[in-house]
PDB file of N, CA and C in Angstrom:
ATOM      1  N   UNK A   1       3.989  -8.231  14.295  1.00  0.00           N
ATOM      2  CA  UNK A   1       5.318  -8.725  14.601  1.00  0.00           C
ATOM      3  C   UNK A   1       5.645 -10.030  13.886  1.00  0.00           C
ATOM      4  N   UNK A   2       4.802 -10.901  13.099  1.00  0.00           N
ATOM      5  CA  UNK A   2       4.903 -11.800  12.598  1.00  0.00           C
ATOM      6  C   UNK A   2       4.331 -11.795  11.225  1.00  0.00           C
ATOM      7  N   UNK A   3       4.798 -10.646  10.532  1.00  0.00           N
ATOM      8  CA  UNK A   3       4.634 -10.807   9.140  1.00  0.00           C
ATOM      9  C   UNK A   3       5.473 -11.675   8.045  1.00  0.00           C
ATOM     10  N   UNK A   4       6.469 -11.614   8.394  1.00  0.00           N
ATOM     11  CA  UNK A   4       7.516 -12.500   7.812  1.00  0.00           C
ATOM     12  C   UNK A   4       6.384 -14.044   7.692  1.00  0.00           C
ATOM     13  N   UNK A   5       6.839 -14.551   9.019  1.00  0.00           N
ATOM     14  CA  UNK A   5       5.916 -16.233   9.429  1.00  0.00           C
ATOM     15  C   UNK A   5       4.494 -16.129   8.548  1.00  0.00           C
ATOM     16  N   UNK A   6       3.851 -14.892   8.463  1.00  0.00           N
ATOM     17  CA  UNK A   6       2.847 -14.950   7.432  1.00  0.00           C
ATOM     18  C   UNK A   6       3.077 -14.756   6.010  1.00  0.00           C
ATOM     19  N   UNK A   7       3.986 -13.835   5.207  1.00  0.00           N
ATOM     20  CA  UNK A   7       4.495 -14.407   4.066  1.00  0.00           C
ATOM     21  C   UNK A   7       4.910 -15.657   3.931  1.00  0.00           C
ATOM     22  N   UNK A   8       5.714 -16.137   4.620  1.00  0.00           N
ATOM     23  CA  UNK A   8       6.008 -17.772   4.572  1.00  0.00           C
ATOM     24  C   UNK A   8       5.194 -19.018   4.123  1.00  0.00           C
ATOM     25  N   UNK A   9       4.155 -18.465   5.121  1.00  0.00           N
ATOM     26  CA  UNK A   9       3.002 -19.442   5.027  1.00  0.00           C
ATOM     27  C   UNK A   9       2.279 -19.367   3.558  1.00  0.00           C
ATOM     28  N   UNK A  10       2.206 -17.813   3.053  1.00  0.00           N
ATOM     29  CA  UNK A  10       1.688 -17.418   2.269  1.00  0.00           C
ATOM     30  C   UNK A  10       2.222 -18.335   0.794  1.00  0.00           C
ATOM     31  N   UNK A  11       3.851 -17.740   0.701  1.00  0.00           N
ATOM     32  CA  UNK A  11       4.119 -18.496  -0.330  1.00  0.00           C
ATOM     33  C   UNK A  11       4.360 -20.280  -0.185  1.00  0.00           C
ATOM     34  N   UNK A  12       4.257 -20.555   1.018  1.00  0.00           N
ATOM     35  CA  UNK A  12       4.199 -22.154   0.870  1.00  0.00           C
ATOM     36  C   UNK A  12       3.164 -22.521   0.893  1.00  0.00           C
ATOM     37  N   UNK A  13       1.941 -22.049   0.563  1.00  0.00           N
ATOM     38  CA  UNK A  13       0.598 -22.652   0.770  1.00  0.00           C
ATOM     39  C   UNK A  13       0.265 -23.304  -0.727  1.00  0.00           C
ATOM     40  N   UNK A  14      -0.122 -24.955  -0.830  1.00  0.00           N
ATOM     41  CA  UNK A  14      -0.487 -25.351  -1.410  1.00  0.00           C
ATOM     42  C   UNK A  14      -2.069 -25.302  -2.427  1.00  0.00           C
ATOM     43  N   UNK A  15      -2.591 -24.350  -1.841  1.00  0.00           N
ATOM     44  CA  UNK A  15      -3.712 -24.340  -2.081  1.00  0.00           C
ATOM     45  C   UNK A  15      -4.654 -23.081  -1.690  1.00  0.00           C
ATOM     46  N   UNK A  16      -5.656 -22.846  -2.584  1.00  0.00           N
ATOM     47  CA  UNK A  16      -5.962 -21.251  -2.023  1.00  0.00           C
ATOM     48  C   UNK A  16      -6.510 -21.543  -0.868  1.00  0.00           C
ATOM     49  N   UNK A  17      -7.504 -22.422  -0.243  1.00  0.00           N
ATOM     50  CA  UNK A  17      -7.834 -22.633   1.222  1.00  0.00           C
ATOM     51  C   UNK A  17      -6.238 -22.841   2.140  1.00  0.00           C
ATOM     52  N   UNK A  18      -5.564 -22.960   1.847  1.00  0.00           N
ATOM     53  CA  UNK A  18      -4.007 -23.055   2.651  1.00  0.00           C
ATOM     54  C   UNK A  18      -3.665 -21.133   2.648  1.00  0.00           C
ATOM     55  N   UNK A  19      -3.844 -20.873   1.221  1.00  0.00           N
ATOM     56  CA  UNK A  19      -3.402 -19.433   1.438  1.00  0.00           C
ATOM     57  C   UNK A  19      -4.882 -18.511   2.118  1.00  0.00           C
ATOM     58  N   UNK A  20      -5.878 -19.173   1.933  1.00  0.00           N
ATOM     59  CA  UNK A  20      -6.767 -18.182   2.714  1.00  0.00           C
ATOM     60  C   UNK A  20      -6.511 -18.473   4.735  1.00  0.00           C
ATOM     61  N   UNK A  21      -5.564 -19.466   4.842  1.00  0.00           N
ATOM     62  CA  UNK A  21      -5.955 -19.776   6.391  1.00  0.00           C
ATOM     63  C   UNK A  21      -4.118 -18.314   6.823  1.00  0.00           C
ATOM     64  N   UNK A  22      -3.191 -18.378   5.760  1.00  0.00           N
ATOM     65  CA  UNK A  22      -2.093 -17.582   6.108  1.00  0.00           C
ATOM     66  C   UNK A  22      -2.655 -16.301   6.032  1.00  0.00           C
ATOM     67  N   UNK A  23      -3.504 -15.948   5.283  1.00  0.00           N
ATOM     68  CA  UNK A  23      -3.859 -14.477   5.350  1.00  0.00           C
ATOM     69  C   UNK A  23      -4.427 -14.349   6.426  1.00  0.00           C
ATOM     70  N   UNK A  24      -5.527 -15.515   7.368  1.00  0.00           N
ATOM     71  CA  UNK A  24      -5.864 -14.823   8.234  1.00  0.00           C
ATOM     72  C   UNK A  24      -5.382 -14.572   9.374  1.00  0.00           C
ATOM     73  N   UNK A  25      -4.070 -14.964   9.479  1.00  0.00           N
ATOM     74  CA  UNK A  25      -2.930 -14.407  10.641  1.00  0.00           C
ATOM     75  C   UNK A  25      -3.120 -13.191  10.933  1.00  0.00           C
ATOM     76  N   UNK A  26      -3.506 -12.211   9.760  1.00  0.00           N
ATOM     77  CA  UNK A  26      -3.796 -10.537   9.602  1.00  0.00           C
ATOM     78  C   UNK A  26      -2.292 -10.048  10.630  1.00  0.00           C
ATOM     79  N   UNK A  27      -1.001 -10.218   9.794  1.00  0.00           N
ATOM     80  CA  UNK A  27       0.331  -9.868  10.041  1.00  0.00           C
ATOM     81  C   UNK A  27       0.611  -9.150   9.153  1.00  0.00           C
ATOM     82  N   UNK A  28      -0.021  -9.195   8.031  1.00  0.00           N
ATOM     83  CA  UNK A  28       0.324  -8.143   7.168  1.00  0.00           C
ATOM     84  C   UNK A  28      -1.022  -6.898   6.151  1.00  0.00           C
ATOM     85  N   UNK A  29      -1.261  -6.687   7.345  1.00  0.00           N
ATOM     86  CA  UNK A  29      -2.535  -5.344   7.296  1.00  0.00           C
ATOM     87  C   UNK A  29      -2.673  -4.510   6.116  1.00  0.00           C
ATOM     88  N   UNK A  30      -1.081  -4.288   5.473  1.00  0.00           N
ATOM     89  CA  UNK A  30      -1.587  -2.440   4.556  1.00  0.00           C
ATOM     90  C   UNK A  30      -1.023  -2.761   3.453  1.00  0.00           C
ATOM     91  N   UNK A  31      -1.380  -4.159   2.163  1.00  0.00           N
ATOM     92  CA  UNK A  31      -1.136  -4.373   1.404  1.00  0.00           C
ATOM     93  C   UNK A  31      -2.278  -5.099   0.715  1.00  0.00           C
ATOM     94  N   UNK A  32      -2.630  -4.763  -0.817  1.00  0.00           N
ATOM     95  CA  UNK A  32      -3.498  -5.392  -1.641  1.00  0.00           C
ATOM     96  C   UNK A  32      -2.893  -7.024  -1.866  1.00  0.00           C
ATOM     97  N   UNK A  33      -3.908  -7.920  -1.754  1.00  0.00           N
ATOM     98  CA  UNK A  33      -3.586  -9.077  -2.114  1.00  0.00           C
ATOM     99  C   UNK A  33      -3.910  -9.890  -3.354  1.00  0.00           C
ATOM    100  N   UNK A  34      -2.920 -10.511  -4.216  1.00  0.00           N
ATOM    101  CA  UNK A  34      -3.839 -10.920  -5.343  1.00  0.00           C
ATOM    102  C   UNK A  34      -3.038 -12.381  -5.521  1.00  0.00           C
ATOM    103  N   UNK A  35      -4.163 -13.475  -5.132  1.00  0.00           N
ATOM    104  CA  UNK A  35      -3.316 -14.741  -5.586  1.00  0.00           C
ATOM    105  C   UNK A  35      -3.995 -15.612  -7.179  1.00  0.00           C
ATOM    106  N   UNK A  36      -3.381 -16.295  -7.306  1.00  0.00           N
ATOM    107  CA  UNK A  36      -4.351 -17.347  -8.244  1.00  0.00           C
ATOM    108  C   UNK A  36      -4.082 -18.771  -7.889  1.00  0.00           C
ATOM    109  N   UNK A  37      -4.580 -19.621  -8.341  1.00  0.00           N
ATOM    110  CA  UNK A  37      -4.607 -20.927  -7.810  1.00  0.00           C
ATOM    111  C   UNK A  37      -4.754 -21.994  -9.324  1.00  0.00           C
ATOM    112  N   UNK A  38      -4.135 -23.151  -9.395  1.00  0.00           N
ATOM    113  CA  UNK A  38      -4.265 -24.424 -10.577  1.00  0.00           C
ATOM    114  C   UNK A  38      -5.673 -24.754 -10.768  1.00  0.00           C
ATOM    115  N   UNK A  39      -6.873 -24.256  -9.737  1.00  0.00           N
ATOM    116  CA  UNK A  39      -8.465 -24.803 -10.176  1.00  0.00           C
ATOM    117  C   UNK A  39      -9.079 -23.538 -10.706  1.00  0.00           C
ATOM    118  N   UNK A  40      -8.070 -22.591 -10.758  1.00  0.00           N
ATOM    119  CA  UNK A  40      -8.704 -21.228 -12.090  1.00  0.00           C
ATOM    120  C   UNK A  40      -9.583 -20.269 -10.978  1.00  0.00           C
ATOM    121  N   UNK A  41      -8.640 -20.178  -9.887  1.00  0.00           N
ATOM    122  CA  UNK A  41      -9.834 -19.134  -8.814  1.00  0.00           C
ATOM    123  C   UNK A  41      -8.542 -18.116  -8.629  1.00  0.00           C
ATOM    124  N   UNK A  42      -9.248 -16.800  -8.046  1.00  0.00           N
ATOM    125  CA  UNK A  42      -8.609 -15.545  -8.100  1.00  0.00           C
ATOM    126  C   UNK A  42      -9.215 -15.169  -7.037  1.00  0.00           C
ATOM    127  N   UNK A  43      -7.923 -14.576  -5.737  1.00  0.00           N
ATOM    128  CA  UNK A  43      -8.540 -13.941  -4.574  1.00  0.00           C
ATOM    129  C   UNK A  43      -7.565 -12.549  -4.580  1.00  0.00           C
ATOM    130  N   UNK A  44      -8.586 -11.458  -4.132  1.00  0.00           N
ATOM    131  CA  UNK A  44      -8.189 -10.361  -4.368  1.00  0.00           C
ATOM    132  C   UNK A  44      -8.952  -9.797  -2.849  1.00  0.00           C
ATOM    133  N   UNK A  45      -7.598  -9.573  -2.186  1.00  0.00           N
ATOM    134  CA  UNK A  45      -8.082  -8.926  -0.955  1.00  0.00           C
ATOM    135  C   UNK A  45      -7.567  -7.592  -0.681  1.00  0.00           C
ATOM    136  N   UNK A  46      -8.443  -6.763  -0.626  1.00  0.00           N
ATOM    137  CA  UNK A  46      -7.880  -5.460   0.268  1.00  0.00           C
ATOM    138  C   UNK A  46      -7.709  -5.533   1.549  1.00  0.00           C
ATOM    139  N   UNK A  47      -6.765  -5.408   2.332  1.00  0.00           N
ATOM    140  CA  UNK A  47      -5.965  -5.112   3.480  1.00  0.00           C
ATOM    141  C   UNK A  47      -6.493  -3.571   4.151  1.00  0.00           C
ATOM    142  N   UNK A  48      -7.147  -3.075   3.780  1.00  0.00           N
ATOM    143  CA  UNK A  48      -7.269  -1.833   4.026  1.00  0.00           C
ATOM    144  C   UNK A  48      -8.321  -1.239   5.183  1.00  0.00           C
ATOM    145  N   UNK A  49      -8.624  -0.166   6.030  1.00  0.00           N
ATOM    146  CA  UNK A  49      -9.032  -0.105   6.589  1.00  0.00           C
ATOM    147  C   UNK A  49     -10.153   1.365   5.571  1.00  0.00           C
ATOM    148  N   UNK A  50     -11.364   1.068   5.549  1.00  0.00           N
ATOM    149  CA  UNK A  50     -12.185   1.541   5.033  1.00  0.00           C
ATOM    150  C   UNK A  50     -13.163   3.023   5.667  1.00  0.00           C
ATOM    151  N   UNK A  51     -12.582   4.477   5.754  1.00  0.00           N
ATOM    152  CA  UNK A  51     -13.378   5.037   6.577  1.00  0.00           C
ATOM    153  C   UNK A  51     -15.242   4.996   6.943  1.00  0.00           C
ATOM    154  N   UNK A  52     -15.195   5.369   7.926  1.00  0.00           N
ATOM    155  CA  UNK A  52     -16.435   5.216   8.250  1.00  0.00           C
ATOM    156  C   UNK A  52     -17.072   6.612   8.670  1.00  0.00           C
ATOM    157  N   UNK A  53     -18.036   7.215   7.505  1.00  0.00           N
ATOM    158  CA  UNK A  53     -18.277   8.699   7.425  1.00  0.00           C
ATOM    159  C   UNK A  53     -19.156   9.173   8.315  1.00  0.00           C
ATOM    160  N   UNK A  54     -20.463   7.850   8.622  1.00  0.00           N
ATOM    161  CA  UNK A  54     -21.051   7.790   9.229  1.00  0.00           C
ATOM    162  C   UNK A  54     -22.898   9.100   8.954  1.00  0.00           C
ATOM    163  N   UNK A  55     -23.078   9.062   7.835  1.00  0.00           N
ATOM    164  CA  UNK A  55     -24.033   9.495   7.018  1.00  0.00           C
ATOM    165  C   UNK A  55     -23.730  11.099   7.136  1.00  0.00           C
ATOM    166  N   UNK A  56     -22.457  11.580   6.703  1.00  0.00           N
ATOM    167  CA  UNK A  56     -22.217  13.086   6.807  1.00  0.00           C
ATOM    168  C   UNK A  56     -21.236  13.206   5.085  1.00  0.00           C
ATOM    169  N   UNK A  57     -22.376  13.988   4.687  1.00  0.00           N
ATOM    170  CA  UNK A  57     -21.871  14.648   3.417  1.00  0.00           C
ATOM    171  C   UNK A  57     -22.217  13.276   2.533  1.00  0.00           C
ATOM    172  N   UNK A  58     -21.810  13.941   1.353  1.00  0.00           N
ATOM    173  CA  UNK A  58     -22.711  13.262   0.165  1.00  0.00           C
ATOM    174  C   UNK A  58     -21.409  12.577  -0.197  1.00  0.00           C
ATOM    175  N   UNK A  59     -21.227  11.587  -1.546  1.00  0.00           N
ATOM    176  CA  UNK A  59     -20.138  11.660  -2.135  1.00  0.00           C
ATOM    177  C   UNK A  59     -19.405  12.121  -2.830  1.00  0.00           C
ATOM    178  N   UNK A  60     -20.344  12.826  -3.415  1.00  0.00           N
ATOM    179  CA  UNK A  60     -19.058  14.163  -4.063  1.00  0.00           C
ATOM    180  C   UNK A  60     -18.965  15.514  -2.865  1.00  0.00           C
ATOM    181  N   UNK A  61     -19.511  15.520  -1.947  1.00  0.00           N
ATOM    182  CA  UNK A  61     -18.853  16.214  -0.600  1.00  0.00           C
ATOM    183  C   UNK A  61     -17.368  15.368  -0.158  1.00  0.00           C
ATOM    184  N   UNK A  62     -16.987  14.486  -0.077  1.00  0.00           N
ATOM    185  CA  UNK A  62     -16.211  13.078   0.129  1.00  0.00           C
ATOM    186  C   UNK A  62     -14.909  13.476  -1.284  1.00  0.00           C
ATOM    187  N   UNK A  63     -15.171  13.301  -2.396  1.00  0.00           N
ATOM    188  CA  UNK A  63     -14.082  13.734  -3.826  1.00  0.00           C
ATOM    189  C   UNK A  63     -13.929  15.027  -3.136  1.00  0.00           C
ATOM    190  N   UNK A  64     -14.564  15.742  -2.704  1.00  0.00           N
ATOM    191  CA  UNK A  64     -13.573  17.474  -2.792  1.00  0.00           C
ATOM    192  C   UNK A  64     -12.584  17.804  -1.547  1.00  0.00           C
ATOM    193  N   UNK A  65     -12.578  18.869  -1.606  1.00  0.00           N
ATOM    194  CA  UNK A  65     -11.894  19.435  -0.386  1.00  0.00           C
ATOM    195  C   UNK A  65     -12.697  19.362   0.850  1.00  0.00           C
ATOM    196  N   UNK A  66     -12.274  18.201   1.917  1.00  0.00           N
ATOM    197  CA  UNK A  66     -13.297  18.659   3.195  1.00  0.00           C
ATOM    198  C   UNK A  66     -12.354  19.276   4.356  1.00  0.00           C
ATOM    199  N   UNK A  67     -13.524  20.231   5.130  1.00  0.00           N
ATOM    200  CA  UNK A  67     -12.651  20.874   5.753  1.00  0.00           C
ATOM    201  C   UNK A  67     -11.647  20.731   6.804  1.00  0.00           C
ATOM    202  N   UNK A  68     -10.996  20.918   7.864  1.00  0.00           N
ATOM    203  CA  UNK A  68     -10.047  20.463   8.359  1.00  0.00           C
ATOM    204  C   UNK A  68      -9.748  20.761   9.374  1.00  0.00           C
ATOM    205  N   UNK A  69     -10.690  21.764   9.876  1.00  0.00           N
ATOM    206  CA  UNK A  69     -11.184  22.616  11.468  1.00  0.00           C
ATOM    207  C   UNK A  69     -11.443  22.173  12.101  1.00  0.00           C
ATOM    208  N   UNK A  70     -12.144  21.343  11.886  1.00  0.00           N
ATOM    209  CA  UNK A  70     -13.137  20.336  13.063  1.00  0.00           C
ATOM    210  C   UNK A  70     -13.109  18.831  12.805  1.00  0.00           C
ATOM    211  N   UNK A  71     -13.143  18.570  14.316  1.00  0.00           N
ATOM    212  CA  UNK A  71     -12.927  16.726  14.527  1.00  0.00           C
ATOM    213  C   UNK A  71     -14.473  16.091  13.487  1.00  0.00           C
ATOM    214  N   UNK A  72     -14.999  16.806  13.064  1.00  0.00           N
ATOM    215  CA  UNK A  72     -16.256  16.266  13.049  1.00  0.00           C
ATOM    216  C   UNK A  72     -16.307  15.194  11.611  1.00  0.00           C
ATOM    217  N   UNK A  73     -14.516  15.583  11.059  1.00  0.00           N
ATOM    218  CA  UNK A  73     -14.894  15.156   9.951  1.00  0.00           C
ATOM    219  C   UNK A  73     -13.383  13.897   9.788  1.00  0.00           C
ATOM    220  N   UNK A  74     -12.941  13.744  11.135  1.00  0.00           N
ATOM    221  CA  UNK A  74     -11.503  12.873  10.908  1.00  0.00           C
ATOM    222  C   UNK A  74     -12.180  12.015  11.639  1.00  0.00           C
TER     223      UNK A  74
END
């Protein structure tokens, strides 16, 4: 509900420790982040929520078609 107030912060932050304290509001969840900063540093955050397979199937089981019958695999 307060993503806006966290862009805000975002683009008024003086500094990447200023922009690392607006990101962690976590108001704005489902977007890649990429800032840079005047001391030559680069933060690149994924927003993303990462499944958790939980040691079932390989990774190229994972690239193909998995099936869609069973909870066993959502």
């Amino acid at each position: 509900p307060n993503a806006v107030s966290q862009w805000w912060a975002m683009g008024n932050a003086k500094s990447m420790d200023e922009f690392k304290d607006a990101m962690r509001l976590l108001q704005v969840p489902m977007f890649y982040t990429i800032a840079t900063s005047r001391e030559d540093k680069i933060l690149y955050n994924f927003n993303g929520w990462v499944p958790d397979h939980k040691g079932k199937g390989t990774l190229s089981f994972w690239k193909g078609v998995v099936p869609g019958n069973t909870s066993e695999y959502m």
